[in-house]
N, C-alpha and C. Protein backbone atom coordinates (compact mmCIF):
# COMPACT_ATOMS: atom_id res chain seq x y z
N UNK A 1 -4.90 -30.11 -7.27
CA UNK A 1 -4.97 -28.82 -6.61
C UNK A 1 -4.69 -27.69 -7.58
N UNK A 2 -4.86 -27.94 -9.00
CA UNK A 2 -4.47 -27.24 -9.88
C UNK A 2 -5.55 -25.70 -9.88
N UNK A 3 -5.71 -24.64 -10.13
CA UNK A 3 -6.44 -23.55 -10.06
C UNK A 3 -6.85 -23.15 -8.50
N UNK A 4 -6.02 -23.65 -7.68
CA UNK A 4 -6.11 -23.09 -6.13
C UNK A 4 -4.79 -22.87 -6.19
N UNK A 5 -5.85 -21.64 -5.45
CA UNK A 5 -4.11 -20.23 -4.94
C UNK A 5 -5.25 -19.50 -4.19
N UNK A 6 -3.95 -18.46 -4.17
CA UNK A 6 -4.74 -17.47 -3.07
C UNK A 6 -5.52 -16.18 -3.42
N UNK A 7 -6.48 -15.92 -3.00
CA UNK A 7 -7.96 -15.36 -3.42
C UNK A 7 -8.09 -13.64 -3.72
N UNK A 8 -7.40 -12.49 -4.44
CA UNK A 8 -7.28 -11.68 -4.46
C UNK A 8 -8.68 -10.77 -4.34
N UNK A 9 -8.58 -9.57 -4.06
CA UNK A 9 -9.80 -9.11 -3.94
C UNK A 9 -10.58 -8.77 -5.05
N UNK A 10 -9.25 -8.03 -6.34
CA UNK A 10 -9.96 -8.20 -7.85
C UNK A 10 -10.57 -9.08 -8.38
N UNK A 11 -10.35 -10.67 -7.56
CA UNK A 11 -11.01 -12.07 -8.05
C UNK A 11 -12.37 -12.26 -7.04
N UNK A 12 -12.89 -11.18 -6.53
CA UNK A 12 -14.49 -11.20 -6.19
C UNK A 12 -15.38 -10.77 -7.31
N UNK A 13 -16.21 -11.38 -7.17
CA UNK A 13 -17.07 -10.43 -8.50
C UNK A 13 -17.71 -9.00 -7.80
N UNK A 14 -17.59 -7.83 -8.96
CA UNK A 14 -18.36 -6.78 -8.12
C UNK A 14 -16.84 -5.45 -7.92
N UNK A 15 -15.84 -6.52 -7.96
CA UNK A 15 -14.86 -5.37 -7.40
C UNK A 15 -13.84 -4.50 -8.93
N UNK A 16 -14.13 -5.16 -9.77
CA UNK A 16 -14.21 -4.69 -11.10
C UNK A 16 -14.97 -3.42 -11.32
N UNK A 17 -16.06 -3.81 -10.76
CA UNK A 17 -17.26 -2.62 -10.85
C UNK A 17 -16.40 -1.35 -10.14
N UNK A 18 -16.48 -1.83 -9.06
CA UNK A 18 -15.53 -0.54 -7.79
C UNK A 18 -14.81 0.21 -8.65
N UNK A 19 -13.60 -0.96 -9.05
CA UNK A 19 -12.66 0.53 -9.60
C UNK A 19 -13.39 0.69 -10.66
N UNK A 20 -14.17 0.53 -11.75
CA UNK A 20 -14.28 1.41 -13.15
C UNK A 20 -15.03 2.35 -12.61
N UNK A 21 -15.71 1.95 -11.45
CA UNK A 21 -17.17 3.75 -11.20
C UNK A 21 -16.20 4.34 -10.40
N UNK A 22 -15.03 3.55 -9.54
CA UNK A 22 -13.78 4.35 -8.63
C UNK A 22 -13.36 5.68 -9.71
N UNK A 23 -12.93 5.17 -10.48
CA UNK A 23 -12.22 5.66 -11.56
C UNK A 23 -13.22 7.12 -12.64
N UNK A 24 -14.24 6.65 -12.81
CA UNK A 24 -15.12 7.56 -13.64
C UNK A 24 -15.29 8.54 -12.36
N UNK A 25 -15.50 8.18 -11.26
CA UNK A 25 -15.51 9.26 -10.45
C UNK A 25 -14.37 10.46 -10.48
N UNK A 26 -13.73 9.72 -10.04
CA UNK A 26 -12.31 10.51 -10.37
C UNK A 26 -12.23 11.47 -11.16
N UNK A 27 -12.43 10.79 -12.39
CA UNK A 27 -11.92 11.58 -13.65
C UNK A 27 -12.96 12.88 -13.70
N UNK A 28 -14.42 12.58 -13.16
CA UNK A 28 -15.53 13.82 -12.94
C UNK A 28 -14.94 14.50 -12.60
N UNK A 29 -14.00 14.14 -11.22
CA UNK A 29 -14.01 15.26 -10.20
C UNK A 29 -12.47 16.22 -10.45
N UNK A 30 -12.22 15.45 -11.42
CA UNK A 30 -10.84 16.20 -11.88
C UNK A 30 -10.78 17.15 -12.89
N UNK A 31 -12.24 17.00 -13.73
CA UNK A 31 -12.72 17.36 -14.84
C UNK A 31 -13.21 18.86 -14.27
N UNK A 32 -14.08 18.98 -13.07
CA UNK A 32 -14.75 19.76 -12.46
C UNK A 32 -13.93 20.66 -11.79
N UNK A 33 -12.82 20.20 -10.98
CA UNK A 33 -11.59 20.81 -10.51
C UNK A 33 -11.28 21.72 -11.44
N UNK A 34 -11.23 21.53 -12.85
CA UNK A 34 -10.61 22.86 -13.66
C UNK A 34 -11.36 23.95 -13.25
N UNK A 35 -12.37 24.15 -12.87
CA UNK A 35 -13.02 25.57 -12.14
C UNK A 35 -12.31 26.34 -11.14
N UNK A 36 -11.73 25.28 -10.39
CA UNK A 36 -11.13 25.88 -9.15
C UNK A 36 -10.09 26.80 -9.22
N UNK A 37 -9.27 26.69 -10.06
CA UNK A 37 -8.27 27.49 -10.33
C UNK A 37 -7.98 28.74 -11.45
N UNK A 38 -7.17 28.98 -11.21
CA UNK A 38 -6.45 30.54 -12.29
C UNK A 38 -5.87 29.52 -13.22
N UNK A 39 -6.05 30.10 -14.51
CA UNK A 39 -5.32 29.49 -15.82
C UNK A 39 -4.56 30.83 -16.06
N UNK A 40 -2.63 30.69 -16.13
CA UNK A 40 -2.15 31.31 -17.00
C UNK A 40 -2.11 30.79 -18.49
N UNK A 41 -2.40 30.43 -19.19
CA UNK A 41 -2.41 30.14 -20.93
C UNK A 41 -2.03 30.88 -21.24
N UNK A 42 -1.18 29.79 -22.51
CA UNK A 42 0.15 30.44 -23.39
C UNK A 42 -0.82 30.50 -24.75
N UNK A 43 -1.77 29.53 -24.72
CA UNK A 43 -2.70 30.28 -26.20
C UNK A 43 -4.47 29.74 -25.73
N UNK A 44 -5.10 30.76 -26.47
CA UNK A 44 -6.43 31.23 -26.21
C UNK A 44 -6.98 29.63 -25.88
N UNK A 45 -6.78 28.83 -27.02
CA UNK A 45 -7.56 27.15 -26.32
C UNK A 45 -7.23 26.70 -24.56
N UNK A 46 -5.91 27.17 -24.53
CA UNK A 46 -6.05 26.61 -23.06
C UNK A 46 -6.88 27.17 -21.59
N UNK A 47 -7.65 28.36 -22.13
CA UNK A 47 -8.65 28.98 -21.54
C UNK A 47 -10.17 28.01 -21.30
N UNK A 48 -10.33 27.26 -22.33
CA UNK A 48 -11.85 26.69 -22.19
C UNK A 48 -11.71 25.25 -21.29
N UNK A 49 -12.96 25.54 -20.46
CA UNK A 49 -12.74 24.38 -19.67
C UNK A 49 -13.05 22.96 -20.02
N UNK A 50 -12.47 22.27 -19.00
CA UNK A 50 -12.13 21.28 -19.36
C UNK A 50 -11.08 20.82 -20.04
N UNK A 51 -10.34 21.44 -21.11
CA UNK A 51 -9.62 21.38 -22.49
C UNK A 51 -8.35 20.74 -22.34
N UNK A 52 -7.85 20.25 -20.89
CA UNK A 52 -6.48 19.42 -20.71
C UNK A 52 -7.59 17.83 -20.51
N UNK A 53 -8.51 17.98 -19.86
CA UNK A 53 -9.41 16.94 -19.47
C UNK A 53 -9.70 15.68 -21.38
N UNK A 54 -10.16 16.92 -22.17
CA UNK A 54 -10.64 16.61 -23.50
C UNK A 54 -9.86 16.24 -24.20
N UNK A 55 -8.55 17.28 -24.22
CA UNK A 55 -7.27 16.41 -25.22
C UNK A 55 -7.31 15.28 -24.90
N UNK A 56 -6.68 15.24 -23.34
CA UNK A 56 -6.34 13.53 -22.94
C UNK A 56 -6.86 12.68 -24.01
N UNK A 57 -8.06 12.87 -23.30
CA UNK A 57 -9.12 11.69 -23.62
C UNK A 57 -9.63 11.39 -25.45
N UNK A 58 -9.52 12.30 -25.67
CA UNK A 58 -9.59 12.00 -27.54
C UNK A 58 -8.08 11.77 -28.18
N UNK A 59 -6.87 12.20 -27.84
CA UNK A 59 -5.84 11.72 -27.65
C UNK A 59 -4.98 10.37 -27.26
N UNK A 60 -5.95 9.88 -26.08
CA UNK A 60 -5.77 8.05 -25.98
C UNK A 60 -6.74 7.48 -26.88
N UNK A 61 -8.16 7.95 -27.28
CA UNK A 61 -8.73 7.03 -28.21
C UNK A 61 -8.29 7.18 -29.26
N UNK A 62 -7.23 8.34 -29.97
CA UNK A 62 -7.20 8.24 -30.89
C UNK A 62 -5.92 7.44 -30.96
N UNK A 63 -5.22 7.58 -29.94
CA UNK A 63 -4.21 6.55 -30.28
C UNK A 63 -4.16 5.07 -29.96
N UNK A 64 -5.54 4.54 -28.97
CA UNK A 64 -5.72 3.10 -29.35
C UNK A 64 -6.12 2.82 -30.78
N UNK A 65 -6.75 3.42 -31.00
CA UNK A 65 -7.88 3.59 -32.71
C UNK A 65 -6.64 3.28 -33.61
N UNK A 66 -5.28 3.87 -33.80
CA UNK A 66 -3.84 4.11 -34.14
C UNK A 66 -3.76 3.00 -33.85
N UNK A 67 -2.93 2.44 -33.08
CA UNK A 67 -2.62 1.37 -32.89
C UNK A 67 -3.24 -0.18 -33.09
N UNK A 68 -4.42 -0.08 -32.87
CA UNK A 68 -5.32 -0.87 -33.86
C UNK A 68 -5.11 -1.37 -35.41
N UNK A 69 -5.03 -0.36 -35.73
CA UNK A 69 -5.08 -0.21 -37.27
C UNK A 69 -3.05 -0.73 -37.70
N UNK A 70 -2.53 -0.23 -37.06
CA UNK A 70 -0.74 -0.56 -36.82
C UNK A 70 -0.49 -1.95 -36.49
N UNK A 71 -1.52 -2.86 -35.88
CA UNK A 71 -1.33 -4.01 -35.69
C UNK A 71 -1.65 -4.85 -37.10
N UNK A 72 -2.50 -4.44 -37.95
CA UNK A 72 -2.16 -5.06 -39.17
C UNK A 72 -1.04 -5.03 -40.17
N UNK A 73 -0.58 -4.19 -40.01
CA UNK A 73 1.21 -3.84 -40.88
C UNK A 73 2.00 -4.90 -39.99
N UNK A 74 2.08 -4.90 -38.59
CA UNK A 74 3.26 -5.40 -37.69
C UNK A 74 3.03 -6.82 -37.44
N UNK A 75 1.44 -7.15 -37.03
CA UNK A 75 1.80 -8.49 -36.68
C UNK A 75 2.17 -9.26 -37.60
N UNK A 76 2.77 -10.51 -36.80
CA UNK A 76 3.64 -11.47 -37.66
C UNK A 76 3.00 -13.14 -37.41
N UNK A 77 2.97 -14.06 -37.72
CA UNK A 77 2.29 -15.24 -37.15
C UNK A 77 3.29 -15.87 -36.38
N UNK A 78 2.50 -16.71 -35.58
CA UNK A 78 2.65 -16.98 -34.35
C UNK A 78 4.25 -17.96 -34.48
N UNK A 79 4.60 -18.49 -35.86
CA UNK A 79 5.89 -19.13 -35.79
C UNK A 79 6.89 -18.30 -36.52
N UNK A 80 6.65 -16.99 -36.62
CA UNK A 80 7.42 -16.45 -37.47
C UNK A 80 9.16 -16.74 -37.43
N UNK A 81 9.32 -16.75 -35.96
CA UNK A 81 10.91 -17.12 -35.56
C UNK A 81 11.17 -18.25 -35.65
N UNK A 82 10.50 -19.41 -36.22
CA UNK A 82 11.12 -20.78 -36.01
C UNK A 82 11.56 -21.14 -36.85
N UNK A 83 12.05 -22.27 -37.50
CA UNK A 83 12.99 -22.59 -38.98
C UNK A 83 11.87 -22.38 -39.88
């Protein structure tokens, strides 16, 4: 009875799909939302739209991209702790 358990909905195929287009939706509509409002800005960049949307996002790739590259200095092999 080994690999029976109980059947989550992430373990349908298809529902993967859901959240990543769930998700890209989102992020559109959050992206688009910067219209809606008054910007007080403390300096002239935080005027152009989108521009909290854009950091983010070049900001996490640049820091997976970072961290990528950091995993060759750090990792260690797989018995490093044993005698």
């Amino acid at each position: 009875m080994k690999g029976e358990g109980k059947k989550y909905w992430l373990d349908k195929p298809g529902s993967v799909d859901k959240v990543y287009w769930a998700l890209c939706t989102l992020c559109a509509a959050l992206f688009l939302a910067d219209a809606l409002y008054e910007k007080h800005p403390h300096y002239a960049v935080e005027e152009w739209f989108g521009f909290y949307a854009l950091f983010g996002f070049v900001f996490s790739v640049g820091l997976v991209l970072a961290a990528r590259e950091l995993r060759r200095f750090l990792m260690r092999k797989e018995d490093y702790y044993d005698d």
